[in-house]
Protein backbone atom coordinates (compact mmCIF):
# COMPACT_ATOMS: atom_id res chain seq x y z
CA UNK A 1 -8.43 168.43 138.69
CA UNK A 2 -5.40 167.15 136.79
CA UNK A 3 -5.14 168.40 133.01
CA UNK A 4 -4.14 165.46 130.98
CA UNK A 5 -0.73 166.44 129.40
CA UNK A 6 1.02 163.54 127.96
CA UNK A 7 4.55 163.79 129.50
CA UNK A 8 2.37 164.55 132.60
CA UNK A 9 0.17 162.20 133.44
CA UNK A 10 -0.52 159.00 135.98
CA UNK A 11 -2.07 157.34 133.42
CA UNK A 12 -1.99 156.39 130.03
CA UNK A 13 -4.30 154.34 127.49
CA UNK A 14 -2.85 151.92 125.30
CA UNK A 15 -1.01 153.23 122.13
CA UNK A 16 -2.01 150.72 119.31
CA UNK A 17 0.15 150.92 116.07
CA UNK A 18 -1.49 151.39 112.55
CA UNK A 19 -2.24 147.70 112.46
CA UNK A 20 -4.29 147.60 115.62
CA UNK A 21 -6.47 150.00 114.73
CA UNK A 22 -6.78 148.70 111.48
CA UNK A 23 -7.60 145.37 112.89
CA UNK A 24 -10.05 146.63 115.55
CA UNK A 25 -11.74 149.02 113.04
CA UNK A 26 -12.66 146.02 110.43
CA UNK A 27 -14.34 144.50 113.10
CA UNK A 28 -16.31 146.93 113.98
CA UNK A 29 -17.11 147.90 110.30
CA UNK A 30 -18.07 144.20 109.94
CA UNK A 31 -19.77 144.06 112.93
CA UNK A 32 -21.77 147.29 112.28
CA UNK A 33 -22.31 145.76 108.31
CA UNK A 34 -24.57 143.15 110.66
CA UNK A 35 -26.17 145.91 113.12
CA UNK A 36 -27.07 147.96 109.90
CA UNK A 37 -28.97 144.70 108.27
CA UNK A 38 -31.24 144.58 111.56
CA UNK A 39 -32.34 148.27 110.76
CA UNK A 40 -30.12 149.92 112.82
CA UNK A 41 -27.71 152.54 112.04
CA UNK A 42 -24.66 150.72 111.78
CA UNK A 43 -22.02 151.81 114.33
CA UNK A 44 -20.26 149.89 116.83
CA UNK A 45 -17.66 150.31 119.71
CA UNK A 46 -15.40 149.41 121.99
CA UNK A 47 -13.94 149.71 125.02
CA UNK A 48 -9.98 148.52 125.50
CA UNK A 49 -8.43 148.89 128.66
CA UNK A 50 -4.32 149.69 129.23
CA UNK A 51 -3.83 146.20 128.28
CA UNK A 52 -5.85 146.29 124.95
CA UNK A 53 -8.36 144.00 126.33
CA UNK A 54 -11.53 144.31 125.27
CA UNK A 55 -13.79 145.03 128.17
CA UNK A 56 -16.97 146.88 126.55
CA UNK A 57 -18.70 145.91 123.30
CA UNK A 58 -21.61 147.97 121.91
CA UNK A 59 -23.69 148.57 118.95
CA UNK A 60 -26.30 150.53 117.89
CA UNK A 61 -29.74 149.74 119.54
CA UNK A 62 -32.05 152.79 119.26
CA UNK A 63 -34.94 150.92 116.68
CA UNK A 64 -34.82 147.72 118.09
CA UNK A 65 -35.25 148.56 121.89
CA UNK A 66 -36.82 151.66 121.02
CA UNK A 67 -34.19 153.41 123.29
CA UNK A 68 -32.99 156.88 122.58
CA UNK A 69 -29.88 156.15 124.71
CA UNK A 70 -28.86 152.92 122.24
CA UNK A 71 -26.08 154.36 121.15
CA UNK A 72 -23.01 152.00 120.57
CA UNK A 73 -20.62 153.74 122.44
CA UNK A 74 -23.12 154.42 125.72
CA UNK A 75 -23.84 150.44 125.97
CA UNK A 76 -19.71 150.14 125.41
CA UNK A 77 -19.07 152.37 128.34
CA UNK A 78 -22.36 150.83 130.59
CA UNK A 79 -20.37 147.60 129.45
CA UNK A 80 -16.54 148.49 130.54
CA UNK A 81 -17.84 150.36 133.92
CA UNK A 82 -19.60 147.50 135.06
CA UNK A 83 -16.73 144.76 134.63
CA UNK A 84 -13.94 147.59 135.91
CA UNK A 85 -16.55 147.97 138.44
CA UNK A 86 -15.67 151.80 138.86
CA UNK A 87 -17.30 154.81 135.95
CA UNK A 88 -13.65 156.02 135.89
CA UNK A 89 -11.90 154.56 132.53
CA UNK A 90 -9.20 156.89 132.90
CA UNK A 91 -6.86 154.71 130.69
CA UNK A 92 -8.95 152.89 128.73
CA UNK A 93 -9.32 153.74 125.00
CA UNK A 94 -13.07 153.97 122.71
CA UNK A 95 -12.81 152.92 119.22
CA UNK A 96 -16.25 153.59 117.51
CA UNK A 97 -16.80 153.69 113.07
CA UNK A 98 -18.53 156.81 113.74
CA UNK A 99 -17.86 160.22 115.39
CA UNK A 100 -19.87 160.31 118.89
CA UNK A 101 -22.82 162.43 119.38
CA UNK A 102 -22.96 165.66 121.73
CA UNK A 103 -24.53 162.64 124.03
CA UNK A 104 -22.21 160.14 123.59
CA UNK A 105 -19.37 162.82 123.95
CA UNK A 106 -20.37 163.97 126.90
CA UNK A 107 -20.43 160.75 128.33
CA UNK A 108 -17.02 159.73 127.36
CA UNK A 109 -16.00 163.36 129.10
CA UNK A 110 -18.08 161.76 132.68
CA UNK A 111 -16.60 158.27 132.51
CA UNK A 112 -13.18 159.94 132.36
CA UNK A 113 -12.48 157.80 128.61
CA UNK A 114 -8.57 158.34 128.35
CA UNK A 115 -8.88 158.27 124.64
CA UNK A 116 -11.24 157.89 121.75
CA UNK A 117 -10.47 157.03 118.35
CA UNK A 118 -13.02 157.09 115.52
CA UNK A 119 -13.76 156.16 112.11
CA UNK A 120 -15.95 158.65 110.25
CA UNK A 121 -16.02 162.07 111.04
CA UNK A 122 -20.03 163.34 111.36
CA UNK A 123 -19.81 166.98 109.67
CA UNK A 124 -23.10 167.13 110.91
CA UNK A 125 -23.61 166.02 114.74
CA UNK A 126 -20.04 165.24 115.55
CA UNK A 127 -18.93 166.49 118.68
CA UNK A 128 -15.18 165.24 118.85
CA UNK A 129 -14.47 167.90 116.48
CA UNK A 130 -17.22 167.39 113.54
CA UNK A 131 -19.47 170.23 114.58
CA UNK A 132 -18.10 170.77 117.78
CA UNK A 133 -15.34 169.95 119.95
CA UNK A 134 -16.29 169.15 123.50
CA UNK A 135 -13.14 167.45 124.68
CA UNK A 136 -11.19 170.68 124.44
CA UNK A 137 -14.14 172.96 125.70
CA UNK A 138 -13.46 175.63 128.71
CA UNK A 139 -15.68 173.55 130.80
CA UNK A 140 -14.68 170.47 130.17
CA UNK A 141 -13.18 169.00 133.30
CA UNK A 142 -11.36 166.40 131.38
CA UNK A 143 -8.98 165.79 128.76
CA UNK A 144 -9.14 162.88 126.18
CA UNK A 145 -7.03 162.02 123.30
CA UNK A 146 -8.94 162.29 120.37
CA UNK A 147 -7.79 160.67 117.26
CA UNK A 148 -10.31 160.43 114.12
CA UNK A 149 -9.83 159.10 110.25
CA UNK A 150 -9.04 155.90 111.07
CA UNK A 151 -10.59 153.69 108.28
CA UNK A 152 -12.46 156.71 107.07
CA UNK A 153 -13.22 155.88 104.34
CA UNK A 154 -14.35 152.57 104.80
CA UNK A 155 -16.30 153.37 107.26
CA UNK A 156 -18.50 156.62 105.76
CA UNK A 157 -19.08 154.49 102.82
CA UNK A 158 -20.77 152.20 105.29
CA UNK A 159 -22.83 154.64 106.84
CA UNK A 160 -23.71 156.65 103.42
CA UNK A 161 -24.60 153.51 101.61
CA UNK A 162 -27.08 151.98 104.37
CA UNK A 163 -28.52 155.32 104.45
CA UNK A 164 -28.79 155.67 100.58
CA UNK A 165 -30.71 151.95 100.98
CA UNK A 166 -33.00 153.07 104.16
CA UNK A 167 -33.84 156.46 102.37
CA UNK A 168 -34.65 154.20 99.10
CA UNK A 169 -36.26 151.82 101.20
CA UNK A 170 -38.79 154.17 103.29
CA UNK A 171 -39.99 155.86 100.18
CA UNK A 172 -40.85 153.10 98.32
CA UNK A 173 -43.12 151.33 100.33
């Protein structure tokens, strides 16, 4: 299996400058602001290919379908796969608000994701680097750009203040 090494490679995700990922990440903080208000933790993602096309969109959908695998960036890849028609997304690039999951990591290492960018890190079940680090782990058969803090703070106000209301919320009814 090829090792991704960037002068070394037959492929190669987009590169978006400051202001693209800027742009893409207030969407998904705004678009998340609206998953969050249907009681779901609000992260979102998406799936760009070479071109910085969107072709996967997801959100968080774990309460509302009562689906343990309604992650945001699991319905993103389901999403790109199925218009690419081929599980490989060997150039295509995840953006998500929040570090992905040991889960959603490992997926992103099986569909091959050429890069993944991220807004908050998780301290506490990231596994992009938060807690763990699976993209650079010995069995790992593939490599992935990983690039977090990208609206940081923006986003991990998001997540601490709709967890601050669903905490305040639970307990007082």
């Amino acid at each position: 299996m090829q090792k991704y090494e960037p002068n070394k490679t037959f492929w190669k995700p987009i590169q978006l400058n400051k202001t693209q990922l800027d742009n893409w990440m207030k969407r998904l903080i705004a678009k998340a602001e609206k998953i969050g208000a249907l009681g779901e933790i609000p992260v979102c993602a998406v799936v760009l290919n070479n071109e910085g096309h969107c072709i996967g969109y997801g959100s968080n959908t774990r309460v509302r379908r009562k689906d343990p695998l309604g992650h945001a960036e699991l319905i993103a890849l389901k999403q790109a796969s199925l218009i690419r028609g081929d599980w490989r997304l060997n150039d295509c690039t995840l953006l998500v608000t929040l570090e992905p999951c040991p889960m959603c990591a490992g997926a992103l290492i099986q569909a091959r994701i050429g890069q993944v960018i991220f807004g908050a890190s998780d301290p506490k079940r990231g596994a992009l680097g938060g807690t763990l680090d699976l993209s650079n782990q010995k069995s790992s058969h593939h490599n992935m750009l990983v690039q977090g803090g990208v609206m940081e703070k923006k986003a991990r106000e998001q997540l601490q203040s709709w967890f601050k209301e669903h905490r305040f919320r639970k307990f007082k009814t």
